[in-house]
PDB file of N, CA and C in Angstrom:
ATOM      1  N   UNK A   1     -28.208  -9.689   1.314  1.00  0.00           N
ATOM      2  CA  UNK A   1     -27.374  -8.872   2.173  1.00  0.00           C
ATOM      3  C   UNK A   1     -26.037  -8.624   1.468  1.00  0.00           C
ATOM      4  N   UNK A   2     -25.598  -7.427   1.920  1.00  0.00           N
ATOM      5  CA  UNK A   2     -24.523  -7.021   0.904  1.00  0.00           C
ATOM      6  C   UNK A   2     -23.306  -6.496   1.503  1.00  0.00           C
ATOM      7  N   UNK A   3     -22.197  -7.575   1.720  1.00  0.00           N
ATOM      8  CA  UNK A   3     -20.751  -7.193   2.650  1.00  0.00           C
ATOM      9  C   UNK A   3     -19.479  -6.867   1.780  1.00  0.00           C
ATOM     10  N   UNK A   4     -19.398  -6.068   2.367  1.00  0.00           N
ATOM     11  CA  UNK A   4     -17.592  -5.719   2.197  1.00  0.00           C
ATOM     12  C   UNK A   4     -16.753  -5.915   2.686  1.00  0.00           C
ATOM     13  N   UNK A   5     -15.215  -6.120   1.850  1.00  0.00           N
ATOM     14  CA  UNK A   5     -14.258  -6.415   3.271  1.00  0.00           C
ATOM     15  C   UNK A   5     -13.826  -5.094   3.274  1.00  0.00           C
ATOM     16  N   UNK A   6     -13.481  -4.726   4.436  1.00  0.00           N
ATOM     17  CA  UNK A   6     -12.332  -3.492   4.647  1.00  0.00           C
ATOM     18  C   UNK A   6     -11.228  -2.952   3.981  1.00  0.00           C
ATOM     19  N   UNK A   7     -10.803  -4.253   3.204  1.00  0.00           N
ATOM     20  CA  UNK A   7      -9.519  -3.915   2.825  1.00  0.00           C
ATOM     21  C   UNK A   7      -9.785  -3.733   1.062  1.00  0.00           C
ATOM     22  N   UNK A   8     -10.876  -4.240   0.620  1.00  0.00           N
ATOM     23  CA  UNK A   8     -10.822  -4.071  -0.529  1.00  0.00           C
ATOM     24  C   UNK A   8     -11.524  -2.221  -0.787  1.00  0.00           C
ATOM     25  N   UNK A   9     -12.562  -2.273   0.512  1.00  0.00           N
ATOM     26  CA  UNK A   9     -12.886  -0.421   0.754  1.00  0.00           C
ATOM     27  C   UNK A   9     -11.790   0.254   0.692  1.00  0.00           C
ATOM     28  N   UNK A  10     -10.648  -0.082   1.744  1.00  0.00           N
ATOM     29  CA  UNK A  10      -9.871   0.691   1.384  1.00  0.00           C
ATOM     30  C   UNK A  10      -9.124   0.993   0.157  1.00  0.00           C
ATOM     31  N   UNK A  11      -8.810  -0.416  -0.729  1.00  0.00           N
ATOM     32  CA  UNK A  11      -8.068  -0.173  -1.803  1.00  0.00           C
ATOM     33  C   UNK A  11      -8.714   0.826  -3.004  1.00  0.00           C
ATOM     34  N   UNK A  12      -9.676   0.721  -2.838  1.00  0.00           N
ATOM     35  CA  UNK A  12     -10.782   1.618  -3.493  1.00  0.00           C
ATOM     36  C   UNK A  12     -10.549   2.907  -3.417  1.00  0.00           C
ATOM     37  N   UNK A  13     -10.199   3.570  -1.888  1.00  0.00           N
ATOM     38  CA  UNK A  13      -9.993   4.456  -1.480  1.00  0.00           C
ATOM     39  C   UNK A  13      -8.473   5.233  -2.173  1.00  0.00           C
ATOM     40  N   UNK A  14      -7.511   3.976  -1.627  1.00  0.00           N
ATOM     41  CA  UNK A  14      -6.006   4.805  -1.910  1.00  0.00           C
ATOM     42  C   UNK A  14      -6.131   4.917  -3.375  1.00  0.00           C
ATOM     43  N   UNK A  15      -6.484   4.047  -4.359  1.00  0.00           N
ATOM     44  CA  UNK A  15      -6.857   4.246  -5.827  1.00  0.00           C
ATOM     45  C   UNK A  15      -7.230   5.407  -5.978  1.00  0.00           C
ATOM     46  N   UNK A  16      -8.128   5.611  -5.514  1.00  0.00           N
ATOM     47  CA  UNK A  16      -9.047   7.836  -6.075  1.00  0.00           C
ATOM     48  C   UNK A  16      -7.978   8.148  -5.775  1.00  0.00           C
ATOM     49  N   UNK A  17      -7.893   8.326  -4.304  1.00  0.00           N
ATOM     50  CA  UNK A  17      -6.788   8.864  -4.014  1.00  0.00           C
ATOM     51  C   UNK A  17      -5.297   9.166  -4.629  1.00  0.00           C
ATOM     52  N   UNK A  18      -4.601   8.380  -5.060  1.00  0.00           N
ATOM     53  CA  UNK A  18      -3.501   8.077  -6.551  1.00  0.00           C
ATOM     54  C   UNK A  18      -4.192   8.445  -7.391  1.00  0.00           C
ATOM     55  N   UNK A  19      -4.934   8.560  -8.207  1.00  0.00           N
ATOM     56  CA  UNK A  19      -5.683   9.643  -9.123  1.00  0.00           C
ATOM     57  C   UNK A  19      -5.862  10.437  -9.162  1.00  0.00           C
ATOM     58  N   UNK A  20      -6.172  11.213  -8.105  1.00  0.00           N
ATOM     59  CA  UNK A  20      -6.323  12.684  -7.944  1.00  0.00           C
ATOM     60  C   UNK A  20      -5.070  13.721  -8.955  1.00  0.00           C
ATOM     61  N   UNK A  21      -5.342  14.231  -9.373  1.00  0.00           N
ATOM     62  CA  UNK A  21      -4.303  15.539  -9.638  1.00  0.00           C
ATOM     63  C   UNK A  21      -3.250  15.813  -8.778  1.00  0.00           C
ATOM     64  N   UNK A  22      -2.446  15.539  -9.226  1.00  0.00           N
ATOM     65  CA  UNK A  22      -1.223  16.500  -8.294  1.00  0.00           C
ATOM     66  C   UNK A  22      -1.536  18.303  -8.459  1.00  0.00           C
ATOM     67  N   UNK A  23      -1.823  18.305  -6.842  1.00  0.00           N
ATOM     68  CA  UNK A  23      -1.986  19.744  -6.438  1.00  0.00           C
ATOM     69  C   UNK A  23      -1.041  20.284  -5.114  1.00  0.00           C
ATOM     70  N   UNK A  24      -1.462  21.462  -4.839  1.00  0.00           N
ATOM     71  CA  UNK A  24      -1.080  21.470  -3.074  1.00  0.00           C
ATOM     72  C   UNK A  24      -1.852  21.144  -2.379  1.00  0.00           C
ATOM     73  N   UNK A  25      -1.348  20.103  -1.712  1.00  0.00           N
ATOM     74  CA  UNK A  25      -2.355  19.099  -0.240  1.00  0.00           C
ATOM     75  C   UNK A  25      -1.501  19.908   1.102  1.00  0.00           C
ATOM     76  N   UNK A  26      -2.957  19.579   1.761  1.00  0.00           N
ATOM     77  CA  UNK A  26      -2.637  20.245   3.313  1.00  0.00           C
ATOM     78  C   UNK A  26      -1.823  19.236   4.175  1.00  0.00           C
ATOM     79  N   UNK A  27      -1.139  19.786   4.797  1.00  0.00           N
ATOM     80  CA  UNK A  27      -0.794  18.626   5.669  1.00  0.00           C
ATOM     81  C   UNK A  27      -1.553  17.420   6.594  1.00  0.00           C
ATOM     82  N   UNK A  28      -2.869  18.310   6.642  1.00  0.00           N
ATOM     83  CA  UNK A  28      -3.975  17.170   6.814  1.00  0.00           C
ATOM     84  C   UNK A  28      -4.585  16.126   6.024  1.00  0.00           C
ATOM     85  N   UNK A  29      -4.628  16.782   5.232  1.00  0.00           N
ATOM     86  CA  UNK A  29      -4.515  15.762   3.336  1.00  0.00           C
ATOM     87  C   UNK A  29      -3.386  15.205   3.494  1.00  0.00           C
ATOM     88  N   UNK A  30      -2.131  15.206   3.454  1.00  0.00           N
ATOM     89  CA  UNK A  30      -1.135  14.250   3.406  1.00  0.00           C
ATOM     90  C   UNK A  30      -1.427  13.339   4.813  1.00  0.00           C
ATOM     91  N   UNK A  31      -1.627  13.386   5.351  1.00  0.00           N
ATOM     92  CA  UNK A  31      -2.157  12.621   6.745  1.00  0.00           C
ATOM     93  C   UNK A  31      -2.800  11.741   6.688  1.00  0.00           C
ATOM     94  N   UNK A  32      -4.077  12.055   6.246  1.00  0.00           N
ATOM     95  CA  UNK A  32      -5.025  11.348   6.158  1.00  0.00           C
ATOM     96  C   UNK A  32      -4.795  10.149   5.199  1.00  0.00           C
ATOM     97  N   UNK A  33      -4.424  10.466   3.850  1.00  0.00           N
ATOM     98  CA  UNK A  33      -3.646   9.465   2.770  1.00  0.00           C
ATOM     99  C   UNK A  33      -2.555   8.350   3.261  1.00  0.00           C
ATOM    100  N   UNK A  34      -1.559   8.912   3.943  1.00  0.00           N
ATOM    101  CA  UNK A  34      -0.925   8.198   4.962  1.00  0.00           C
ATOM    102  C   UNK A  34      -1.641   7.301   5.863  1.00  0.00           C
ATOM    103  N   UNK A  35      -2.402   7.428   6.689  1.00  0.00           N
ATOM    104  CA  UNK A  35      -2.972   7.132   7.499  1.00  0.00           C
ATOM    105  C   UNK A  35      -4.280   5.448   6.799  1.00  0.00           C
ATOM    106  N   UNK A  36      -4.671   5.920   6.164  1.00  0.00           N
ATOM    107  CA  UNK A  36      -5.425   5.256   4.874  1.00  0.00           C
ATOM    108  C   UNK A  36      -4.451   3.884   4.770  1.00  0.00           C
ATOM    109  N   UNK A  37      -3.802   4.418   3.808  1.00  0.00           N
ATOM    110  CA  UNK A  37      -2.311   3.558   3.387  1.00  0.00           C
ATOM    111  C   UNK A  37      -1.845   2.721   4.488  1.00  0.00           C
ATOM    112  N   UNK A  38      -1.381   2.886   5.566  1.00  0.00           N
ATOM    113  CA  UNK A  38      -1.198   2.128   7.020  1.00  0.00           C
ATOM    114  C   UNK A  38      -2.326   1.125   7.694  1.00  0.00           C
ATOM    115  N   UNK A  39      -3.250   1.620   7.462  1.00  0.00           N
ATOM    116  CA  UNK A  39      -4.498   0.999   8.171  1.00  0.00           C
ATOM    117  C   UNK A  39      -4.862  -0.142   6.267  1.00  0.00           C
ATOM    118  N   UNK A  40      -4.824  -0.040   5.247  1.00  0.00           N
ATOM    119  CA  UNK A  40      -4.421  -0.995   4.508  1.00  0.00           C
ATOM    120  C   UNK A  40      -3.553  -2.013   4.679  1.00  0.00           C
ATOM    121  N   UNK A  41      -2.251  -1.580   4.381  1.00  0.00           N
ATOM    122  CA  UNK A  41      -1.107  -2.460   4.874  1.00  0.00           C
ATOM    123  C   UNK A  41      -1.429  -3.418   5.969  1.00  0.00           C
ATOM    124  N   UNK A  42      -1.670  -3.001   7.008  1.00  0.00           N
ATOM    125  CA  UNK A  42      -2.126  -3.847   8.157  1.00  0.00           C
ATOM    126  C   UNK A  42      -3.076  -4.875   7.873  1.00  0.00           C
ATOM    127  N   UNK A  43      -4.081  -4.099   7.196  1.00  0.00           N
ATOM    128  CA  UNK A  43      -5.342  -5.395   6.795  1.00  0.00           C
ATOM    129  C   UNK A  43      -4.863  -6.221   5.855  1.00  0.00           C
ATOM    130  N   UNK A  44      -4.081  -5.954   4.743  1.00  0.00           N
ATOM    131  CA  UNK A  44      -3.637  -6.736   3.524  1.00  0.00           C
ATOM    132  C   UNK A  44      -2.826  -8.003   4.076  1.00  0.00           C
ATOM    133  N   UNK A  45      -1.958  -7.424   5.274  1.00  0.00           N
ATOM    134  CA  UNK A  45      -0.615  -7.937   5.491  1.00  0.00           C
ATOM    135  C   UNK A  45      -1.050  -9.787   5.634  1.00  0.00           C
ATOM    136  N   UNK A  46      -1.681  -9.821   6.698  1.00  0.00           N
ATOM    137  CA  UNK A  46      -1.967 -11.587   7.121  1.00  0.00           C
ATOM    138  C   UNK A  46      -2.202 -12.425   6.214  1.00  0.00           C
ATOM    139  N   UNK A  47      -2.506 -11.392   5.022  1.00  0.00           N
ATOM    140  CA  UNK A  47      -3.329 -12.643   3.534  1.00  0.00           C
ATOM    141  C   UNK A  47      -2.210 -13.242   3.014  1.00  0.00           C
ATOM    142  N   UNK A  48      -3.035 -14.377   1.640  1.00  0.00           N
ATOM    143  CA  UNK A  48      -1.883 -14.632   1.029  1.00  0.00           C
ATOM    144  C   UNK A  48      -1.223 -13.755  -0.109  1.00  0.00           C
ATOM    145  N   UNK A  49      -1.787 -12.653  -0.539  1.00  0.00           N
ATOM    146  CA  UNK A  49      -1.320 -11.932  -1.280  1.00  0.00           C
ATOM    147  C   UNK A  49      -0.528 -10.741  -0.626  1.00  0.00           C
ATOM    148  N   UNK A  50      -0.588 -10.464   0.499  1.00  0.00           N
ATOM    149  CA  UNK A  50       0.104  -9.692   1.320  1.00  0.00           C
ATOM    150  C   UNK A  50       1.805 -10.711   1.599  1.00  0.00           C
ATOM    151  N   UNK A  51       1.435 -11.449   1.614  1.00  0.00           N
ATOM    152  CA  UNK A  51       2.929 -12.618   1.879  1.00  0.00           C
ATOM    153  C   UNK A  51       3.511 -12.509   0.255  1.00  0.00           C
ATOM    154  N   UNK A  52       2.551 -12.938  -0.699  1.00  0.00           N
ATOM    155  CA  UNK A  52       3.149 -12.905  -1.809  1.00  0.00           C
ATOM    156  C   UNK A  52       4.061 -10.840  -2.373  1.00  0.00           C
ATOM    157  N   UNK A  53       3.217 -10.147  -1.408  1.00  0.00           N
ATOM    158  CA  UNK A  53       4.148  -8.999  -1.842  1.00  0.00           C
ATOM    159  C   UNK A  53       5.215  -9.062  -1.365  1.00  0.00           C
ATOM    160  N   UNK A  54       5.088  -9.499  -0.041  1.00  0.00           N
ATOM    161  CA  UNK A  54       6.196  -9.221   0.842  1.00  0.00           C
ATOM    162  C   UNK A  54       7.543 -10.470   0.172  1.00  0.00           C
ATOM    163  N   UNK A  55       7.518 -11.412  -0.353  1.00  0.00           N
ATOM    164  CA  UNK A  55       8.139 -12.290  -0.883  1.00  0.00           C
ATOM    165  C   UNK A  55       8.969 -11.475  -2.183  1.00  0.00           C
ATOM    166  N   UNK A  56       8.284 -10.402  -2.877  1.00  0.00           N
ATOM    167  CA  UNK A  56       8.560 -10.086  -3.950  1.00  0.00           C
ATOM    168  C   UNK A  56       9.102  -9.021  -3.725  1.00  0.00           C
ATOM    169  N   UNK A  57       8.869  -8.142  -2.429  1.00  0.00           N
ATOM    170  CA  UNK A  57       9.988  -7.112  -2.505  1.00  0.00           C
ATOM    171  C   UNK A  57      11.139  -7.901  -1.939  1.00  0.00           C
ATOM    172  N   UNK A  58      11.147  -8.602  -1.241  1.00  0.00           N
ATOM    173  CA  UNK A  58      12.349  -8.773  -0.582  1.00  0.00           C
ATOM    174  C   UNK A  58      12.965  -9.538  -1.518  1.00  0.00           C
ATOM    175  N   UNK A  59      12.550 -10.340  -2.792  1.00  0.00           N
ATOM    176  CA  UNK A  59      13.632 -10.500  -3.860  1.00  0.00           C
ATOM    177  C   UNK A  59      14.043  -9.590  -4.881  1.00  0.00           C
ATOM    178  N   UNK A  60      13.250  -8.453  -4.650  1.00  0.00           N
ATOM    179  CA  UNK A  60      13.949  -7.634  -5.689  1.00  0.00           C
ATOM    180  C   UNK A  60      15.257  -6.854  -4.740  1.00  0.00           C
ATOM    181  N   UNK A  61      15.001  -6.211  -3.678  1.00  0.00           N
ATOM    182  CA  UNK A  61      15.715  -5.975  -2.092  1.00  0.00           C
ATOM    183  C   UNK A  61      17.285  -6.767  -2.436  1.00  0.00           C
ATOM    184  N   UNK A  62      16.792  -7.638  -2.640  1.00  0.00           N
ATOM    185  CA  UNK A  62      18.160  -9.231  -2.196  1.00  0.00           C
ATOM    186  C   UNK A  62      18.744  -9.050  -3.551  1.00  0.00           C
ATOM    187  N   UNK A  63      18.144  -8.803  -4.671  1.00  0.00           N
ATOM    188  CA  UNK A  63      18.723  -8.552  -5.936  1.00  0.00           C
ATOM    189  C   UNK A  63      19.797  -7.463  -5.893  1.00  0.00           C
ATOM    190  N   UNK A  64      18.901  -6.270  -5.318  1.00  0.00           N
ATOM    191  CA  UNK A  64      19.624  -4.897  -5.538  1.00  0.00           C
ATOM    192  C   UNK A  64      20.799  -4.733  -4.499  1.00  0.00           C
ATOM    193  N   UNK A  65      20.583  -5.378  -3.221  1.00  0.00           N
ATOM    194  CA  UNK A  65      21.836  -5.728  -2.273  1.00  0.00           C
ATOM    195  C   UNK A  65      23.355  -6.745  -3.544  1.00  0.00           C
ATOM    196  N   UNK A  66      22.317  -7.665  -3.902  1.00  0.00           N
ATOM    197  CA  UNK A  66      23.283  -8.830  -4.787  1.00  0.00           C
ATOM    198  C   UNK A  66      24.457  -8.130  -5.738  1.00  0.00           C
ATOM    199  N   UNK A  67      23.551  -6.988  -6.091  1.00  0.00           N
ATOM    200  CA  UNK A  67      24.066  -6.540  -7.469  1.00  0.00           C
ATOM    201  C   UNK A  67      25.482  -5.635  -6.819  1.00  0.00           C
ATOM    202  N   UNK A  68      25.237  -4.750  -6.156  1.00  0.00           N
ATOM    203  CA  UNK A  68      26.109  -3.724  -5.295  1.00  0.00           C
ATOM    204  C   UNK A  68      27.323  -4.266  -4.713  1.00  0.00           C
ATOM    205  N   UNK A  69      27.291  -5.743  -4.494  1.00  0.00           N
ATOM    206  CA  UNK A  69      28.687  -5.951  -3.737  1.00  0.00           C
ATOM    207  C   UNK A  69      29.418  -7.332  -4.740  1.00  0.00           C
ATOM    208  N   UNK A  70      30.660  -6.692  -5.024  1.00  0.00           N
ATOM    209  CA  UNK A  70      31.538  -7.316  -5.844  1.00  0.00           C
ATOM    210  C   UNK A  70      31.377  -9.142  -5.853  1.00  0.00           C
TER     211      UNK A  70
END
């Protein structure tokens, strides 16, 4: 038997997707990509690699705040 998780389908997905050619997309095309992207995020988020992103923007975040004030 042969399972997938959701979230790695999706990453699969936004990947083509980021590949594609830059062209003119419909606003339904930008939607849908969006939409994709969100419904990822959500699934990624609870893991531990979703914590480990979230750890890593917010030190680069805390850096770029750091750097800006005297």
């Amino acid at each position: 038997m042969l399972t997938i998780d959701l979230a790695v389908l999706l990453a699969v997905i936004v990947f083509l997707l980021w590949r594609r050619r830059v062209q003119a997309r419909s606003r339904l095309d930008t939607g849908m990509t969006m939409a994709v992207v969100l419904v990822f995020g959500v699934l990624i988020a609870p893991t531990a690699f979703g914590h480990w992103i979230l750890g890593t923007v917010g030190e680069v975040a805390q850096g770029i705040s750091d750097a800006g004030s005297p």
